[in-house]
C-alpha atoms as a PDB file:
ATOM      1  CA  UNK A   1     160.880 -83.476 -84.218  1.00  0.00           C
ATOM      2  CA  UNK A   2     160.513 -83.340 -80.616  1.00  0.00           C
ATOM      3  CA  UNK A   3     160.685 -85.792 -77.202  1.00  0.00           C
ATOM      4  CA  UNK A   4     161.509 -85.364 -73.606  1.00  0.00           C
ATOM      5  CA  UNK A   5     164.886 -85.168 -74.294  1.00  0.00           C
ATOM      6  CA  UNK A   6     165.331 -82.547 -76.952  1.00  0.00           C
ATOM      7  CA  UNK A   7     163.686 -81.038 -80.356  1.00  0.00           C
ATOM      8  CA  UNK A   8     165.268 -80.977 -83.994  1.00  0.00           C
ATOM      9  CA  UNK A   9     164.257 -79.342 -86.999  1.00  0.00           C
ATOM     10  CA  UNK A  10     165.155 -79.819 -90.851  1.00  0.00           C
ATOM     11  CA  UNK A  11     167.006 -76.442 -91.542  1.00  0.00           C
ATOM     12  CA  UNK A  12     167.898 -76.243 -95.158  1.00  0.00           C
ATOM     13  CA  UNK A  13     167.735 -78.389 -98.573  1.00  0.00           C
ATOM     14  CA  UNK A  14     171.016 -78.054 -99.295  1.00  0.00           C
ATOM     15  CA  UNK A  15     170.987 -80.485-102.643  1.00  0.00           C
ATOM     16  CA  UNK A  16     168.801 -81.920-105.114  1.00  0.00           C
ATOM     17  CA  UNK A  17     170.168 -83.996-107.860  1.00  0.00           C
ATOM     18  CA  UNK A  18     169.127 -86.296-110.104  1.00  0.00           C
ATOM     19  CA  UNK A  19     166.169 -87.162-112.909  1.00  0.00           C
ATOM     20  CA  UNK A  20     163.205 -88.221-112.863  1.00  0.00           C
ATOM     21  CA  UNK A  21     161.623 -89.696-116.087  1.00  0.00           C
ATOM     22  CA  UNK A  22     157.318 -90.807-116.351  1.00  0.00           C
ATOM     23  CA  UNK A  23     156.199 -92.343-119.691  1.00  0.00           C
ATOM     24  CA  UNK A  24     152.844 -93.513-121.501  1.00  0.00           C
ATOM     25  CA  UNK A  25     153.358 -96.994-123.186  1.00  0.00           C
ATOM     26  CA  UNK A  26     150.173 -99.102-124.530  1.00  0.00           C
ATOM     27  CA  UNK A  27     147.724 -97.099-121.927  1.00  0.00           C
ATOM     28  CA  UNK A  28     150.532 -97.830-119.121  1.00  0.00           C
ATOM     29  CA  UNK A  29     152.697 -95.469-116.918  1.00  0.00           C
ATOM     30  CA  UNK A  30     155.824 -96.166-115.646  1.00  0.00           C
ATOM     31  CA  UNK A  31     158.027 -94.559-114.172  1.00  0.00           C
ATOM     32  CA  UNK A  32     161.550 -93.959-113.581  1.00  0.00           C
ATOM     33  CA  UNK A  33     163.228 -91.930-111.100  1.00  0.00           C
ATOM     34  CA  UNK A  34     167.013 -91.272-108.994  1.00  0.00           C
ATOM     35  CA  UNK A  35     167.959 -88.354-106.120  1.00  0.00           C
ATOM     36  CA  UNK A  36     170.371 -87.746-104.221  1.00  0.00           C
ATOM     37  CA  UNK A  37     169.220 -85.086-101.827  1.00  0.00           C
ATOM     38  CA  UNK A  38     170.943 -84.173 -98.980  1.00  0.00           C
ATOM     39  CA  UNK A  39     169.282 -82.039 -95.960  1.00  0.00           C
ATOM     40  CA  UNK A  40     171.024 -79.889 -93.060  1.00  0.00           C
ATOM     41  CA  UNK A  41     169.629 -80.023 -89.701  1.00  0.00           C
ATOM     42  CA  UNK A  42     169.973 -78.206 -86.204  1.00  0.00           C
ATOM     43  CA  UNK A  43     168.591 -78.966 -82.463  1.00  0.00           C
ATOM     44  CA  UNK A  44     168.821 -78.228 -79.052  1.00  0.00           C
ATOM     45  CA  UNK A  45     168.842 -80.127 -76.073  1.00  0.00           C
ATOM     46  CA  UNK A  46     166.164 -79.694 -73.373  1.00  0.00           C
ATOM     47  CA  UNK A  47     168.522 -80.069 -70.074  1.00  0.00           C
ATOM     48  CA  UNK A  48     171.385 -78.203 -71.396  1.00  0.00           C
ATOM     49  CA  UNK A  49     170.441 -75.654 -73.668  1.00  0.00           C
ATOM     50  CA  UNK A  50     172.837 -76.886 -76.147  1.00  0.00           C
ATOM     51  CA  UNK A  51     172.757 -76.794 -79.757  1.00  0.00           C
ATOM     52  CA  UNK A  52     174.032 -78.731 -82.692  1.00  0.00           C
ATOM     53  CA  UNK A  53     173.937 -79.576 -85.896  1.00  0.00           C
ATOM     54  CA  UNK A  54     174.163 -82.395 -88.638  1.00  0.00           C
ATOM     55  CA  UNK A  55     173.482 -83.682 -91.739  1.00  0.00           C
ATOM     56  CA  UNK A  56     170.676 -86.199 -93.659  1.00  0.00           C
ATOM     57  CA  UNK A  57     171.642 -87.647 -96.568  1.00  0.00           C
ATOM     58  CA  UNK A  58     169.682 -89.873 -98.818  1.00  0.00           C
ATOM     59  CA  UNK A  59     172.030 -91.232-101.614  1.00  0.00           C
ATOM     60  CA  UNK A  60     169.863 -92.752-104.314  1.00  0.00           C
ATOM     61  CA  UNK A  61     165.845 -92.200-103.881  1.00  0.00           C
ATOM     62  CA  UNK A  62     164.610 -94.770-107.152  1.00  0.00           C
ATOM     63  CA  UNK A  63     162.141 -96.662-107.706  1.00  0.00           C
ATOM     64  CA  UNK A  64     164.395 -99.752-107.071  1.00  0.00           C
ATOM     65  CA  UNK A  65     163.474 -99.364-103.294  1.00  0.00           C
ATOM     66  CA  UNK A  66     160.033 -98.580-101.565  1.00  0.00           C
ATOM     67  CA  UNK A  67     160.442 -95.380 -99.219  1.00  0.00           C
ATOM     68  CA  UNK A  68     160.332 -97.386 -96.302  1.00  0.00           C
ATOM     69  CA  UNK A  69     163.632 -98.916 -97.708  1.00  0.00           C
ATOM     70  CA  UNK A  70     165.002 -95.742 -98.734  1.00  0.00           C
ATOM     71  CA  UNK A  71     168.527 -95.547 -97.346  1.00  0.00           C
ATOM     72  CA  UNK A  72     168.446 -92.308 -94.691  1.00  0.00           C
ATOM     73  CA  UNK A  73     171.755 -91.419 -93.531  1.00  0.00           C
ATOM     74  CA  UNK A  74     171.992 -89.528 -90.036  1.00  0.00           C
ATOM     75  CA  UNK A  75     175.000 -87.493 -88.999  1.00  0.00           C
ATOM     76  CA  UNK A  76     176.487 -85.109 -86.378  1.00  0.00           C
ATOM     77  CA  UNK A  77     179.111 -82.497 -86.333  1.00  0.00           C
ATOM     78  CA  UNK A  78     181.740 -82.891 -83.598  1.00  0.00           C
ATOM     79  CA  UNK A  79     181.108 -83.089 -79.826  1.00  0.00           C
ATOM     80  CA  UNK A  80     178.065 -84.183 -77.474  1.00  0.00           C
ATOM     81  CA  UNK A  81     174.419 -84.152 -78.585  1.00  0.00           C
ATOM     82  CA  UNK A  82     174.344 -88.100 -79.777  1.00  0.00           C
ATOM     83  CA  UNK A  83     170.626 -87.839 -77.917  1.00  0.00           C
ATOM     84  CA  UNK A  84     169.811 -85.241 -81.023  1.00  0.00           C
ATOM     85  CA  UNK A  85     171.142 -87.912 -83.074  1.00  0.00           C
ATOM     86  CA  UNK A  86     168.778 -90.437 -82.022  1.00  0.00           C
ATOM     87  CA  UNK A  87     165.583 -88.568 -82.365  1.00  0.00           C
ATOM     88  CA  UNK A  88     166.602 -87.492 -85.812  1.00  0.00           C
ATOM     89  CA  UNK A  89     167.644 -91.341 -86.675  1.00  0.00           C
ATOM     90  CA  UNK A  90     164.308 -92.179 -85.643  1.00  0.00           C
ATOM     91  CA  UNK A  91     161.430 -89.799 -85.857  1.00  0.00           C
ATOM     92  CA  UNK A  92     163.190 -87.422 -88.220  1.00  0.00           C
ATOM     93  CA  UNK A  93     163.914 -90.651 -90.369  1.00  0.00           C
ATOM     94  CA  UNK A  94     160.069 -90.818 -90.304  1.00  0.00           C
ATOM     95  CA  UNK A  95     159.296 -87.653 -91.068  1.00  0.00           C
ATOM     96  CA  UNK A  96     162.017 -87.411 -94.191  1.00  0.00           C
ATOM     97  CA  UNK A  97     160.383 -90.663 -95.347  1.00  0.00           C
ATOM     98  CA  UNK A  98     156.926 -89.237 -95.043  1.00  0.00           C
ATOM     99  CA  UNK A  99     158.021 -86.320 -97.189  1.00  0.00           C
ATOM    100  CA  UNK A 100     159.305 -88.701 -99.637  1.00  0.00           C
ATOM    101  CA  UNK A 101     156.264 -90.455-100.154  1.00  0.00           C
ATOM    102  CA  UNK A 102     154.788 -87.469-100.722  1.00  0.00           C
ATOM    103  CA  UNK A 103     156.969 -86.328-103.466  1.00  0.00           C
ATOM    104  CA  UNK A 104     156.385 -89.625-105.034  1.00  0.00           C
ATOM    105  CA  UNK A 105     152.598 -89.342-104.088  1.00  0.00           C
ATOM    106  CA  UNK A 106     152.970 -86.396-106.654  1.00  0.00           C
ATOM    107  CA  UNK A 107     154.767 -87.975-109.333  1.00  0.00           C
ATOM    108  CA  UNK A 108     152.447 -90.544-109.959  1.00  0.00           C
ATOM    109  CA  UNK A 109     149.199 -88.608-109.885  1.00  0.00           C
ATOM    110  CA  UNK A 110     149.492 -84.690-110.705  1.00  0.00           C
ATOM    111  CA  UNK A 111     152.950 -84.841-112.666  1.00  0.00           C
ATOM    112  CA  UNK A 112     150.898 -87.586-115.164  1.00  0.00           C
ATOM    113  CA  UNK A 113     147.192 -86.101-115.468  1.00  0.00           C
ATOM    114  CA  UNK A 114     146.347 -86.526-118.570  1.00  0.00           C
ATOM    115  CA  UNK A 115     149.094 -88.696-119.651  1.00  0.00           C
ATOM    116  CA  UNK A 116     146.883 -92.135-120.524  1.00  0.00           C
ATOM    117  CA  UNK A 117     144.055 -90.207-122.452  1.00  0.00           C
ATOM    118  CA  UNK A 118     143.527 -90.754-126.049  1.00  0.00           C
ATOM    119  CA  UNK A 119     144.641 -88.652-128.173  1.00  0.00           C
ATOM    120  CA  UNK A 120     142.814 -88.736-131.035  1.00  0.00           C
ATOM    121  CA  UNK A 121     143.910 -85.143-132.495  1.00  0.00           C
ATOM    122  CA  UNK A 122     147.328 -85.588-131.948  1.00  0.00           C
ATOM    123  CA  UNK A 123     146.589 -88.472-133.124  1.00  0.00           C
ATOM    124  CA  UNK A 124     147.268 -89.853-136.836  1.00  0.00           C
ATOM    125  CA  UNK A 125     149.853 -92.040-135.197  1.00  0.00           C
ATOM    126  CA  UNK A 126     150.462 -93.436-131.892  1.00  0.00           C
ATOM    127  CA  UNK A 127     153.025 -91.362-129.475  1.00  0.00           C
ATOM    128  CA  UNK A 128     155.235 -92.374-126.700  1.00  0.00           C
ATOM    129  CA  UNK A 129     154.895 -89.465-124.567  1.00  0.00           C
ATOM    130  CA  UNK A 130     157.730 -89.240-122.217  1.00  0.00           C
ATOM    131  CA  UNK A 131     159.015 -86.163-119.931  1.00  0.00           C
ATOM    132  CA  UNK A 132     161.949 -85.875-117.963  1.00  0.00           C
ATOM    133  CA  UNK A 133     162.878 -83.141-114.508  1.00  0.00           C
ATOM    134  CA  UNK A 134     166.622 -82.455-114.000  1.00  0.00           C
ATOM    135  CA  UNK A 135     167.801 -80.365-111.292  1.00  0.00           C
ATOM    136  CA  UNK A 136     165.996 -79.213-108.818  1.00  0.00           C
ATOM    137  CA  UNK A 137     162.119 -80.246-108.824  1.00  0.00           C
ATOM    138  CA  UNK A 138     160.930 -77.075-107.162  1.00  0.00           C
ATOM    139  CA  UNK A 139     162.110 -75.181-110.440  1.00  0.00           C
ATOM    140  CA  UNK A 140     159.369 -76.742-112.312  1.00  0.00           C
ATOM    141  CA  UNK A 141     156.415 -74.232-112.976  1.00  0.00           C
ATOM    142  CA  UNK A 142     153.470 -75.084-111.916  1.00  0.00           C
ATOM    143  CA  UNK A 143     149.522 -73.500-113.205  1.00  0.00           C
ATOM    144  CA  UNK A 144     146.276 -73.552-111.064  1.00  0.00           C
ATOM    145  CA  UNK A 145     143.180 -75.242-112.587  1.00  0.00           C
ATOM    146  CA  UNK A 146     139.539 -75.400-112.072  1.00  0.00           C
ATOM    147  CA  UNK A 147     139.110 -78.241-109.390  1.00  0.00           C
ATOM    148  CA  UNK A 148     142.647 -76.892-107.526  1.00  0.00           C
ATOM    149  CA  UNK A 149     145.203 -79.051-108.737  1.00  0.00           C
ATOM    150  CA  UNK A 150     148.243 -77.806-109.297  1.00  0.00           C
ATOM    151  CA  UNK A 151     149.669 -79.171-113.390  1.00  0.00           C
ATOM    152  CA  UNK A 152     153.668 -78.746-113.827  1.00  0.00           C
ATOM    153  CA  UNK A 153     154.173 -77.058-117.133  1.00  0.00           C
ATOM    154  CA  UNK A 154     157.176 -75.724-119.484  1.00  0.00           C
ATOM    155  CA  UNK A 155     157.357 -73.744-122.089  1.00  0.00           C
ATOM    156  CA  UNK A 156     158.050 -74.348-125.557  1.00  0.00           C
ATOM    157  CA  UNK A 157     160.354 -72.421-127.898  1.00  0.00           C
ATOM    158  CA  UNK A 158     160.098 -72.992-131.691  1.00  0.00           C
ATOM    159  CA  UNK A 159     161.243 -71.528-134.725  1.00  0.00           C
ATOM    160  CA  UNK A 160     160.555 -72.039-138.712  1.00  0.00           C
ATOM    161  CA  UNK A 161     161.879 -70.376-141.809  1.00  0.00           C
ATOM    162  CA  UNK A 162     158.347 -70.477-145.025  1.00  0.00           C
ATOM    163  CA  UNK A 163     159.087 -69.298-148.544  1.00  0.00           C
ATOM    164  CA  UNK A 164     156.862 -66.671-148.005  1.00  0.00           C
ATOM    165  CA  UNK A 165     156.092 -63.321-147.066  1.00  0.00           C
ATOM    166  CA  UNK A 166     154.909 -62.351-143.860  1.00  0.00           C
ATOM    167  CA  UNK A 167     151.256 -61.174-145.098  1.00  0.00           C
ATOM    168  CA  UNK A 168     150.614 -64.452-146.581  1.00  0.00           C
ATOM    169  CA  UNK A 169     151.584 -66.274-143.461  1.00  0.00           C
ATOM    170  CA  UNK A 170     149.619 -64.212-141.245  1.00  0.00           C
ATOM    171  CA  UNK A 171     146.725 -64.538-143.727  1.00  0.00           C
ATOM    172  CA  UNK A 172     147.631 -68.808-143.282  1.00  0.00           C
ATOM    173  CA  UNK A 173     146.659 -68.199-139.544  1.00  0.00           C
ATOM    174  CA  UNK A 174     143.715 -66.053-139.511  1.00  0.00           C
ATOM    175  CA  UNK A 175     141.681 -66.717-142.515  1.00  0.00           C
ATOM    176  CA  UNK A 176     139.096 -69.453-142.081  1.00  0.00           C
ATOM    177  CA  UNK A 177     139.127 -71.021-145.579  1.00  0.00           C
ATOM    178  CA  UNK A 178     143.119 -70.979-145.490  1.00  0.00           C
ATOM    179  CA  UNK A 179     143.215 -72.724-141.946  1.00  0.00           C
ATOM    180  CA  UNK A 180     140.868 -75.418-143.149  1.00  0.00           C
ATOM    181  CA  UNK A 181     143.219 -76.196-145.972  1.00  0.00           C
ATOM    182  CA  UNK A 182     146.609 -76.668-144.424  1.00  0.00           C
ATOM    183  CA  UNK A 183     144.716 -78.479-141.337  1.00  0.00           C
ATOM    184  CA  UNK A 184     142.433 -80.525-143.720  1.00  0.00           C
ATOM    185  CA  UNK A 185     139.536 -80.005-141.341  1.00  0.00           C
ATOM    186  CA  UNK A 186     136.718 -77.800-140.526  1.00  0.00           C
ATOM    187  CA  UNK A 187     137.736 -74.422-138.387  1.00  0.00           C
ATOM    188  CA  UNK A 188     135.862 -71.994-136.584  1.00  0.00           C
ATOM    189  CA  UNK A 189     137.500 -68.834-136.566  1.00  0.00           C
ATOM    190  CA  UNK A 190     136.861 -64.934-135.433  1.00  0.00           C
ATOM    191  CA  UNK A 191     140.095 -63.304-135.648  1.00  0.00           C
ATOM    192  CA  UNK A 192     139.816 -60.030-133.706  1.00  0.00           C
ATOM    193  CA  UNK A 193     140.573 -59.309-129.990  1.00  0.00           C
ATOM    194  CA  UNK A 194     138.224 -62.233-127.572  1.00  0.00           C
ATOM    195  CA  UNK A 195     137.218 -63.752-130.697  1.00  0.00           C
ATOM    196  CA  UNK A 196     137.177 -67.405-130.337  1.00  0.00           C
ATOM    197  CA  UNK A 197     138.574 -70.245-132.739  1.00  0.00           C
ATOM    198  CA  UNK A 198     138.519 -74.210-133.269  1.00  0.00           C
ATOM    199  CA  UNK A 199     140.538 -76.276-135.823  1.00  0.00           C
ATOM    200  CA  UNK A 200     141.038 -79.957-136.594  1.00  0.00           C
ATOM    201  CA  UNK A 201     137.578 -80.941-135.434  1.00  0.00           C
ATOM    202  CA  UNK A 202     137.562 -79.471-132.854  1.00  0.00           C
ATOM    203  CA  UNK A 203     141.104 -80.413-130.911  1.00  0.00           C
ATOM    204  CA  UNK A 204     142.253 -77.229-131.154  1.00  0.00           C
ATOM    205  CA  UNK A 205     140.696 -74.152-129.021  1.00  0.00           C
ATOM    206  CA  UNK A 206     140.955 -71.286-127.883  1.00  0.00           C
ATOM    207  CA  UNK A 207     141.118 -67.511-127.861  1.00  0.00           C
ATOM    208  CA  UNK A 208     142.205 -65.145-129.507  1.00  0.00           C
ATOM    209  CA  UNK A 209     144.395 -62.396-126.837  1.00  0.00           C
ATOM    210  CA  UNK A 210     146.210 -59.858-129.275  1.00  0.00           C
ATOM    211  CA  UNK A 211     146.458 -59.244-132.972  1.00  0.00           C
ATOM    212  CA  UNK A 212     149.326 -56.872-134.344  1.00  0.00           C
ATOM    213  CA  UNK A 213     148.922 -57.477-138.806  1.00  0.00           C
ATOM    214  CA  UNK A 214     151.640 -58.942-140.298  1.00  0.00           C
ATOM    215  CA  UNK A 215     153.537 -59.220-136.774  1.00  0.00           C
ATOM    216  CA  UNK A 216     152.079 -61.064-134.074  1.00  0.00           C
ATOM    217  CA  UNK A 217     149.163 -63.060-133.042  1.00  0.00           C
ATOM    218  CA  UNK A 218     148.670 -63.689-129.081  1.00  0.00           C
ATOM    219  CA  UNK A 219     146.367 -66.591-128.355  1.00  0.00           C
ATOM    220  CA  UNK A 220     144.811 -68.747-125.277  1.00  0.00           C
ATOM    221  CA  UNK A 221     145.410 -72.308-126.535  1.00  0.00           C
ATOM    222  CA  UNK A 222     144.962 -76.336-125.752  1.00  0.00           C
ATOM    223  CA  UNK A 223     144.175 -79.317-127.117  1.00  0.00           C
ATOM    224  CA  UNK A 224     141.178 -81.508-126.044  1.00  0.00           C
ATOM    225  CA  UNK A 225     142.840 -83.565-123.813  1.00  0.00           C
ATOM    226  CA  UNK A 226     144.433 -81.515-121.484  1.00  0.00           C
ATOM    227  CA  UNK A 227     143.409 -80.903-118.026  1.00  0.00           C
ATOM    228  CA  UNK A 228     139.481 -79.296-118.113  1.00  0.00           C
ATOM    229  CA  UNK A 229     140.092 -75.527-118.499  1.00  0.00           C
ATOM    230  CA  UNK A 230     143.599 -75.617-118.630  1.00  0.00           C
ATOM    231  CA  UNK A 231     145.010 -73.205-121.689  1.00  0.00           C
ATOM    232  CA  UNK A 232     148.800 -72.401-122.574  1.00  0.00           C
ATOM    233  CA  UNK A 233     149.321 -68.701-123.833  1.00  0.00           C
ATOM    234  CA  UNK A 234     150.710 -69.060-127.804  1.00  0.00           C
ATOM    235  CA  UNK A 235     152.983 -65.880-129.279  1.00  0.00           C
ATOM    236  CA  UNK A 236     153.369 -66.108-132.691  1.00  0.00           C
ATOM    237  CA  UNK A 237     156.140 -63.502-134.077  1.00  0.00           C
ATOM    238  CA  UNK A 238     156.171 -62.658-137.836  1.00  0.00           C
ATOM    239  CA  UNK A 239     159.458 -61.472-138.592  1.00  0.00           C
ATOM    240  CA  UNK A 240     160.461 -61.028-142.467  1.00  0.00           C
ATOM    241  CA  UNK A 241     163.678 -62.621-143.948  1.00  0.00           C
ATOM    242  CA  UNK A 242     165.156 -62.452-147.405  1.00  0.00           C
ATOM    243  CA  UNK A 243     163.034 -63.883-149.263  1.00  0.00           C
ATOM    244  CA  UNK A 244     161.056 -65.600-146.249  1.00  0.00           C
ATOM    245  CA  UNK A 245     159.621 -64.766-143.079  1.00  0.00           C
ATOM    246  CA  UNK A 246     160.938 -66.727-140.160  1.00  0.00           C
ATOM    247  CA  UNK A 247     157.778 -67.483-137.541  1.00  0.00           C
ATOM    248  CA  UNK A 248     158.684 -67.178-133.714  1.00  0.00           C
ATOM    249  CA  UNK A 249     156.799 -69.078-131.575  1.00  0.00           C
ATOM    250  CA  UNK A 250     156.739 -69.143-127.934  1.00  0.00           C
ATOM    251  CA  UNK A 251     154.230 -71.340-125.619  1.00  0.00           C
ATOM    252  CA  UNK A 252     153.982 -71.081-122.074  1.00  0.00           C
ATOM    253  CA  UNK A 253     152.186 -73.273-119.597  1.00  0.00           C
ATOM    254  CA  UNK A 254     151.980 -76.668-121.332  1.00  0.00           C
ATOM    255  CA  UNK A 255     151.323 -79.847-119.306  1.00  0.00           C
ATOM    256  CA  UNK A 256     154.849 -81.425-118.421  1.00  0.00           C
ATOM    257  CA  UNK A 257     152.794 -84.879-120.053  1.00  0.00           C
ATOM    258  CA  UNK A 258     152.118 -83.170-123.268  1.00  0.00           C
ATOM    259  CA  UNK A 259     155.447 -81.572-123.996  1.00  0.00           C
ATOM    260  CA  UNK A 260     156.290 -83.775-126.809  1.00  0.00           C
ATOM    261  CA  UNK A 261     152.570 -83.782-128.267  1.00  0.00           C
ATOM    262  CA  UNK A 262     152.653 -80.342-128.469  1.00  0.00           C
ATOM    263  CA  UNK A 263     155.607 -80.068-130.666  1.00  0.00           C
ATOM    264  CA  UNK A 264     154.449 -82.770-132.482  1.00  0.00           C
ATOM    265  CA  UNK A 265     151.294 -80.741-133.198  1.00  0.00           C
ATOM    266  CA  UNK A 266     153.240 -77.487-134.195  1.00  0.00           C
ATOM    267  CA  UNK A 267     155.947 -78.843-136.041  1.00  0.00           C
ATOM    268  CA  UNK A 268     154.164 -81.559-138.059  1.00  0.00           C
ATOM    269  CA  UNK A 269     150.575 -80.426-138.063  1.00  0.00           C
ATOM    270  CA  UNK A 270     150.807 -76.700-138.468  1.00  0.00           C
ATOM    271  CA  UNK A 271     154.244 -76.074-139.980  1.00  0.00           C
ATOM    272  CA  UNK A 272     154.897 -78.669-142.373  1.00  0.00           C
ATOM    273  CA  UNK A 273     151.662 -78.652-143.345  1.00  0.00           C
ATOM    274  CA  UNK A 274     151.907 -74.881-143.917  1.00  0.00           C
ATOM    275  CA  UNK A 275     154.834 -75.468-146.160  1.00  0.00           C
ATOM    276  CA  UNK A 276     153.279 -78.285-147.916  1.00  0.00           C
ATOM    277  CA  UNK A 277     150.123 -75.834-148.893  1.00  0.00           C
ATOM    278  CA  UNK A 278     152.252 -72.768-149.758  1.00  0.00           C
ATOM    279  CA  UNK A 279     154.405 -75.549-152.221  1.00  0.00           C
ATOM    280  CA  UNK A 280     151.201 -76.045-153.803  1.00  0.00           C
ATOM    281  CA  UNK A 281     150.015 -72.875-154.298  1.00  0.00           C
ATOM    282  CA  UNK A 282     153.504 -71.561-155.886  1.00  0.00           C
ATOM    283  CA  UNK A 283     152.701 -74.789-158.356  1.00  0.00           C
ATOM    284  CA  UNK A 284     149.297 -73.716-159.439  1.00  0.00           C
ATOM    285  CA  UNK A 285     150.508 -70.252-159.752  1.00  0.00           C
END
C-alpha cells in the first residue's frame, strides 16, 4: 500500500483460528464459516525515513457479515506515524478485504467441486456430505488436476480386524469372481503391476501400482464422481493376527467433499461386505 505520503506492507500472518464447515443438503450447499486472523504490518514514511509498525486484526470473519462488513481493526505501536495508520485504515483495509473475498471466492467453488453430483455408487442411500478445516487453512493439502484447479484433499486412515487368514483376504481383493461377490456387481480386474480394474459397475477405478502376495496391494483409485482424472493412491497392508489378519489401509489425496463418502465406501461397501461373504463361506463349509 502506497501514497504520497508513505508505503505499508502486510509483514506476517501471525494467526489463523477458527472452522470452517461446507455441506451438501437436497442438491444445496451451504456453508458455514468463523476466523479470527490477525496480521502484523510495517511502513515507512516518505519525508522522514521513519518506520513503524502495527497490527490488523479481524475478530470474527463468518458468513453472518458480507466482506465489505467485515470488521478490520487498524493499530499502531507507540509514537508518530498516525499518516501510516491512515493508509493502512483505508487502502490496506481494501486490500485485506480483497484477500478475504478471495479466500471465500475459494470456499465456495474449488473447496466444493464435486460436492452436488449424484452419487449413484456411493449411493444405496442418500448422504449428507459435510467437511470441516480447523487450524490453519494453508495446512490443507492440495492436488493438481487436468484443467489446473487446485482440489484440497486428506488422507484417510482405516483399520479392520476379518476372521481370516491373510491369503484368503488378499485372494478377496484380487480375484475377479471373489470381488464380484462381496461387491454384488460385475468387476474388471488384471491384478499385476499397471493392470487396470473396475468394480460396482463401474464406480470404482483404477490402477493397479504395486503387488507384494499376502502383504500389500498399492493402487491408483476414485470413484466416478470425483474431479475428471483425479485418483487417490490406496495402501492396503495385510498383516496376520491370531487367528485373523488385521487390514491396514491408508488413502491419500481424497477430495476434502468426499471424505465421508469414501469411508462410507470402505467401511460399509468393502469391509462389511467382506465379512458378510467370509461368514457365509465358513457356513457352507
Amino acid at each position: 500500500m502506497e501514497n504520497e505520503t508513505g508505503r505499508c506492507e502486510i509483514s506476517e500472518l501471525k494467526q489463523v483460528e477458527g472452522e470452517a464447515s461446507c455441506s451438501s443438503r437436497k442438491g444445496k450447499l451451504i456453508f458455514f464459516y468463523e476466523w479470527n486472523i490477525k496480521l502484523a504490518w510495517k511502513g515507512t514514511i516518505k519525508e522522514s525515513g521513519a518506520k513503524h509498525k502495527g497490527l490488523i486484526e479481524i475478530p470474527s470473519l463468518s458468513e453472518e457479515n458480507e466482506v465489505d462488513d467485515t470488521e478490520v481493526n487498524v493499530s499502531k505501536k507507540k509514537g508518530d506515524g498516525d499518516i501510516l495508520k491512515d493508509l493502512m485504515k483505508t487502502t490496506g483495509t481494501a486490500k485485506v478485504r480483497e484477500a478475504l473475498g478471495e479466500y471465500l471466492k475459494a470456499l465456495k467453488t474449488e473447496f466444493t467441486t464435486g460436492m452436488i453430483l449424484p452419487t449413484k455408487a456411493i449411493a444405496t442411500q442418500e448422504l449428507t456430505v459435510e467437511r470441516k478445516v480447523t487450524g490453519n487453512p494453508l495446512q490443507v493439502q492440495a492436488s493438481p488436476v487436468a484443467l489446473g484447479v487446485r482440489i484440497p484433499t486428506v488422507a484417510l486412515h482405516l483399520t479392520e480386524l476379518f476372521d481370516t487368514t491373510v491369503e484368503q483376504l488378499y485372494s478377496i481383493f484380487t480375484v475377479k469372481d471373489l470381488v464380484q461377490k462381496f461387491s454384488k456387481s460385475p468387476a474388471v480386474l488384471e491384478a499385476e503391476k499397471g493392470g487396470k480394474f473396475q468394480m460396482f459397475d463401474g464406480n470404482i477405478t483404477g490402477e493397479y501400482v504395486e503387488l507384494l502376495t499376502n502383504r500389500k496391494i498399492i493402487m491408483k483409485w476414485r470413484c466416478r464422481n470425483w474431479p475428471e482424472e483425479h485418483y487417490a493412491t490406496v495402501a492396503l497392508n495385510f498383516v496376520p493376527a491370531p487367528g485373523q489378519t488385521e487390514l491396514q489401509l491408508d488413502c491419500k489425496g481424497v477430495p476434502v467433499c468426499k471424505e465421508e463418502n469414501t469411508k462410507f465406501c470402505w467401511q460399509k461397501q468393502h469391509f462389511e461386505e467382506i465379512k458378510g461373504l467370509l461368514q457365509l463361506t465358513t457356513q457352507n463349509a
